[in-house]
C-alpha atoms as a PDB file:
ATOM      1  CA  UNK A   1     -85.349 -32.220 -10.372  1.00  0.00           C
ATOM      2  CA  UNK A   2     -86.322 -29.313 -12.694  1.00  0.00           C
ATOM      3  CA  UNK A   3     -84.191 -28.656 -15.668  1.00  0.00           C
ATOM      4  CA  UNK A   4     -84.344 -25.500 -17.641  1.00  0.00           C
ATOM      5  CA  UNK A   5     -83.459 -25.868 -21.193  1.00  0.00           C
ATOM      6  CA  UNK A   6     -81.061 -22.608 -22.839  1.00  0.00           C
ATOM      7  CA  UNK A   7     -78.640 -22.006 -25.625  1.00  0.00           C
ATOM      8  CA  UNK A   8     -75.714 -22.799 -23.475  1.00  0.00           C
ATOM      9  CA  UNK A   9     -77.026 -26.164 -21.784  1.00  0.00           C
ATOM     10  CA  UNK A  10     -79.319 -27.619 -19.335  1.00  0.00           C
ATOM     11  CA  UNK A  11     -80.202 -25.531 -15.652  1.00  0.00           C
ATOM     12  CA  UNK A  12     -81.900 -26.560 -12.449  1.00  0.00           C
ATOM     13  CA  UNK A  13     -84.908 -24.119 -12.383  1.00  0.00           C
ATOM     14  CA  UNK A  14     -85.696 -24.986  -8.787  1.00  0.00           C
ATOM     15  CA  UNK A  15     -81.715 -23.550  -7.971  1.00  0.00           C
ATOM     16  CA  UNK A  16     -82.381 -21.114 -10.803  1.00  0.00           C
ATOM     17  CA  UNK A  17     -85.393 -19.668  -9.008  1.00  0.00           C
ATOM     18  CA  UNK A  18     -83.798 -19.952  -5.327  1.00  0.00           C
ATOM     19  CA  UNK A  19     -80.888 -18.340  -6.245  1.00  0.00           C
ATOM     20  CA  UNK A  20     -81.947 -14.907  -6.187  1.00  0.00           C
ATOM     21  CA  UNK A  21     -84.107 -12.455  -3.672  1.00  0.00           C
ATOM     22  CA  UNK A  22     -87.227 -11.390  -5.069  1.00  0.00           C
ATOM     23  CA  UNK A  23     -86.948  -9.607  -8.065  1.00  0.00           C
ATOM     24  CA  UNK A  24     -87.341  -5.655  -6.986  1.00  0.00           C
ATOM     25  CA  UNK A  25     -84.229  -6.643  -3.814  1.00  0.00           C
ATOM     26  CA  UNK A  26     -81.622  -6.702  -5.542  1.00  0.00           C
ATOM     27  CA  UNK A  27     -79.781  -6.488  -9.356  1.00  0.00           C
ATOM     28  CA  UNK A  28     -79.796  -9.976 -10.821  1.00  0.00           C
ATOM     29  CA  UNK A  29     -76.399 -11.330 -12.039  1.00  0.00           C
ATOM     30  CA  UNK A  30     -76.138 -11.747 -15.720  1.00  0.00           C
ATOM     31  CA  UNK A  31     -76.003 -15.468 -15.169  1.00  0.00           C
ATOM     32  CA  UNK A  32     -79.086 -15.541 -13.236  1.00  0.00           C
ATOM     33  CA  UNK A  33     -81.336 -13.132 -15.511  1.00  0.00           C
ATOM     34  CA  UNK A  34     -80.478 -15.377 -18.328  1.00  0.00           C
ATOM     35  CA  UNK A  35     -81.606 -18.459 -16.437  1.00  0.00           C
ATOM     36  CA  UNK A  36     -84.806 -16.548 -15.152  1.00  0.00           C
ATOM     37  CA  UNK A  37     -85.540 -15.303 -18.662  1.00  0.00           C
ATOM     38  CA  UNK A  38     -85.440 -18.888 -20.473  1.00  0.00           C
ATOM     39  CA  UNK A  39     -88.256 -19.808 -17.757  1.00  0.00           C
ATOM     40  CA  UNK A  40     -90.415 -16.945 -19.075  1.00  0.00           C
ATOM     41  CA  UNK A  41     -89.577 -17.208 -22.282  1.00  0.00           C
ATOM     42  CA  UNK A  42     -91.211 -20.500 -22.240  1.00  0.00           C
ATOM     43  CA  UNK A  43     -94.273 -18.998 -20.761  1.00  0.00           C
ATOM     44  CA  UNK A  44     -94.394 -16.088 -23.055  1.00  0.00           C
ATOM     45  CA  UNK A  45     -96.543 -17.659 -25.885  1.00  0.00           C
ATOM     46  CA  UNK A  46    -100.740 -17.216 -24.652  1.00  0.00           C
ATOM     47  CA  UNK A  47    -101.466 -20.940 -25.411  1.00  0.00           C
ATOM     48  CA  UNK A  48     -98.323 -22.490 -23.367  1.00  0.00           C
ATOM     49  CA  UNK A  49     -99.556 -19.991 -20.437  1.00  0.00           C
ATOM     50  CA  UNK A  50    -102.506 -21.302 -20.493  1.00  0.00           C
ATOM     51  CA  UNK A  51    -101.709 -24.867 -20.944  1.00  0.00           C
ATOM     52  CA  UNK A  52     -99.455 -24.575 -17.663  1.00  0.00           C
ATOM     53  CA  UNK A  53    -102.123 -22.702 -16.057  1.00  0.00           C
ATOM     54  CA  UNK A  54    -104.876 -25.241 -16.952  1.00  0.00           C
ATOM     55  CA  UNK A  55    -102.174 -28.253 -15.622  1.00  0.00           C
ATOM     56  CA  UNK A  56    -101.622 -26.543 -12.230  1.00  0.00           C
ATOM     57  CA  UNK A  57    -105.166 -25.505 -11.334  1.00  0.00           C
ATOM     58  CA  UNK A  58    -106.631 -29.348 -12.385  1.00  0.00           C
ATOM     59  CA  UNK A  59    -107.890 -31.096  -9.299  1.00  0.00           C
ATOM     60  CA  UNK A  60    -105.009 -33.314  -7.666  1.00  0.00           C
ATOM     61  CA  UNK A  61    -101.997 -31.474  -9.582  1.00  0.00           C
ATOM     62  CA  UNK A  62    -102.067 -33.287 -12.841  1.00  0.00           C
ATOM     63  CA  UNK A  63    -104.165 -33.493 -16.010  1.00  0.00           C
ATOM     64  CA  UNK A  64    -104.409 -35.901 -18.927  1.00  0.00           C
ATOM     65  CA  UNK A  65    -103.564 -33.676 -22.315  1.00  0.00           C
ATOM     66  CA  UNK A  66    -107.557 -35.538 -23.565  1.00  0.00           C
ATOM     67  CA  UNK A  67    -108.483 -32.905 -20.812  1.00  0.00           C
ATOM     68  CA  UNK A  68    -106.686 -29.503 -21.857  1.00  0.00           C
ATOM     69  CA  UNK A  69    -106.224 -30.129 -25.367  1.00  0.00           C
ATOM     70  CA  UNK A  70    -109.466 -27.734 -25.894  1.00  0.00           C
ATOM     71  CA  UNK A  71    -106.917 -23.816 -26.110  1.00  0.00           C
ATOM     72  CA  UNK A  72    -108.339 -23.185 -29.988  1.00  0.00           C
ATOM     73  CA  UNK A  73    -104.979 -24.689 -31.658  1.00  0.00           C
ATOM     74  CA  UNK A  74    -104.803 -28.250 -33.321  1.00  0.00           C
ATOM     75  CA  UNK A  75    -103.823 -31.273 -31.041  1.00  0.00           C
ATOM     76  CA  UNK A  76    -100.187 -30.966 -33.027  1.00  0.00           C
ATOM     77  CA  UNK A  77     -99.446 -27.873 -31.824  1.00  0.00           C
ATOM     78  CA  UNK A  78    -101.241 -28.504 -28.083  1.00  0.00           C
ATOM     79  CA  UNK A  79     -98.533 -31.504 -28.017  1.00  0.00           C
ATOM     80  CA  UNK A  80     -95.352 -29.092 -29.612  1.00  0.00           C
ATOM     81  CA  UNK A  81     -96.489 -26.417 -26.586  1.00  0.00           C
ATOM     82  CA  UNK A  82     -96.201 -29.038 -23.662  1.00  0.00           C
ATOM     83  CA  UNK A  83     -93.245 -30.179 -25.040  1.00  0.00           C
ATOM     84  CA  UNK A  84     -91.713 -27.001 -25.119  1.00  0.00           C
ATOM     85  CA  UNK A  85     -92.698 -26.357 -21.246  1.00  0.00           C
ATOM     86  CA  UNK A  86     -91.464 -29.958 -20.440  1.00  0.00           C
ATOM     87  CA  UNK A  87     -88.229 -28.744 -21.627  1.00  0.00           C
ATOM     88  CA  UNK A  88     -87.753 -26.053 -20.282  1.00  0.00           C
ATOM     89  CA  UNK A  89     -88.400 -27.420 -16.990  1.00  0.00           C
ATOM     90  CA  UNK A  90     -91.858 -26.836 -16.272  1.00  0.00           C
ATOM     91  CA  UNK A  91     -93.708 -29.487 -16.664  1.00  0.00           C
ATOM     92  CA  UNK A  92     -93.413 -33.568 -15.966  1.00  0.00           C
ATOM     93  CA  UNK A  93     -95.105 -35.863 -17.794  1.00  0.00           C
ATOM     94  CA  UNK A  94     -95.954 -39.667 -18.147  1.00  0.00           C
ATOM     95  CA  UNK A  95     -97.341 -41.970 -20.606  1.00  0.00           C
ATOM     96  CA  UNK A  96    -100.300 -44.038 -19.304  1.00  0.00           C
ATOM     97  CA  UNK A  97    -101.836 -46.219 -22.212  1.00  0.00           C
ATOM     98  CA  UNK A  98    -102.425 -44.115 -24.882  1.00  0.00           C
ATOM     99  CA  UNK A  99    -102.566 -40.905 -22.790  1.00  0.00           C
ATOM    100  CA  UNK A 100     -99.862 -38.694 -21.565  1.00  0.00           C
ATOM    101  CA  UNK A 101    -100.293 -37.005 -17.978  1.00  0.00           C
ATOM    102  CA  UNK A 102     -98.984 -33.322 -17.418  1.00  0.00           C
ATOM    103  CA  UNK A 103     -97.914 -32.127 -14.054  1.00  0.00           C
ATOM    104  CA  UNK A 104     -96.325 -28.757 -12.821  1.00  0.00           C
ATOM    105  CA  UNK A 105     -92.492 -29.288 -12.062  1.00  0.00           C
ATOM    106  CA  UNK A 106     -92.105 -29.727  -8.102  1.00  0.00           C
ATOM    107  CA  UNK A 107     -91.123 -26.462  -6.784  1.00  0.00           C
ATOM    108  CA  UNK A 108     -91.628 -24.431  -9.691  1.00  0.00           C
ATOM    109  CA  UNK A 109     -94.712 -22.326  -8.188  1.00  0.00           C
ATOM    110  CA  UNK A 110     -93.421 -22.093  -5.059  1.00  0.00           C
ATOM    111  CA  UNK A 111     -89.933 -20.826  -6.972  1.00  0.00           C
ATOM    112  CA  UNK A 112     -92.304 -18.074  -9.330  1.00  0.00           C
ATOM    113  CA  UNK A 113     -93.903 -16.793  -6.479  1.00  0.00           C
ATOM    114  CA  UNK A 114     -90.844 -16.215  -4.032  1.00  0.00           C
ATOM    115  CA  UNK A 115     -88.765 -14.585  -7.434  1.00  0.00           C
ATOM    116  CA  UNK A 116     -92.078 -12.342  -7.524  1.00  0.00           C
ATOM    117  CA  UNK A 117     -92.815 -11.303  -4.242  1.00  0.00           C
ATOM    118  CA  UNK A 118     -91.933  -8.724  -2.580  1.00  0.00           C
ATOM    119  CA  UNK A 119     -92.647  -9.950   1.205  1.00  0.00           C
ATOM    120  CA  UNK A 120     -90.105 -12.902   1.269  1.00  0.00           C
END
C-alpha cells in the first residue's frame, strides 16, 4: 500500500488519489487538497522529479540508485531525495547486496493521471 507522509500523520496515496474526480470536476475538500498537495510537494524539488521520472521510465519498472545516481547532486543528497519520495509514498525500495532498488509505488501513476485528466 502507498503511504503519504504529512504534518498530521501517515495517508494512503492510492485512496488519496481515488478519492477525488479529476481535478477541474469538482472543488476538492480541504482534507483532500492537503493530502494531494503533500504528494506534490514531494515532487516539487527538479532533482526528486527527475529521480521519480528516471525510476518509472527504466526498463521493467525498477532501477538500481548505481543507475540514476548521475542528476548533478552528490550521491548524499541523490540518497536524502529518494528517501524523501519513499516517504511520502512514492517510491518502494529494496536492499539487494550493497545496492538499493527503486520502484514507482503501485498505483501511483495510474492515481496522477486520473487526478489530472480531464476525460475520466
Amino acid at each position: 500500500m502507498s503511504k503519504l507522509v504529512s504534518g498530521s500523520g501517515v495517508l494512503d496515496v492510492t485512496t488519496s488519489l481515488q478519492c477525488c474526480q479529476p481535478l477541474g470536476r469538482e472543488e476538492l475538500s480541504a482534507a483532500d487538497a492537503e493530502k494531494i498537495a503533500a504528494m506534490f510537494k514531494a515532487l516539487s524539488d527538479p532533482v526528486r522529479l527527475r529521480l521519480f521520472s528516471r525510476i518509472a521510465a527504466q526498463p521493467g519498472g525498477e532501477a538500481c540508485v548505481c543507475d540514476i545516481q548521475d542528476v548533478g547532486v552528490s550521491q548524499p543528497t541523490v540518497s536524502h531525495h529518494l528517501r524523501k519520495l519513499r516517504e511520502a509514498g512514492l517510491l518502494e525500495s529494496e536492499r539487494r547486496a550493497s545496492w538499493v532498488y527503486y520502484r514507482v509505488a503501485p498505483g501511483v501513476l495510474a492515481g496522477m493521471a486520473a487526478l489530472l485528466s480531464q476525460t475520466v
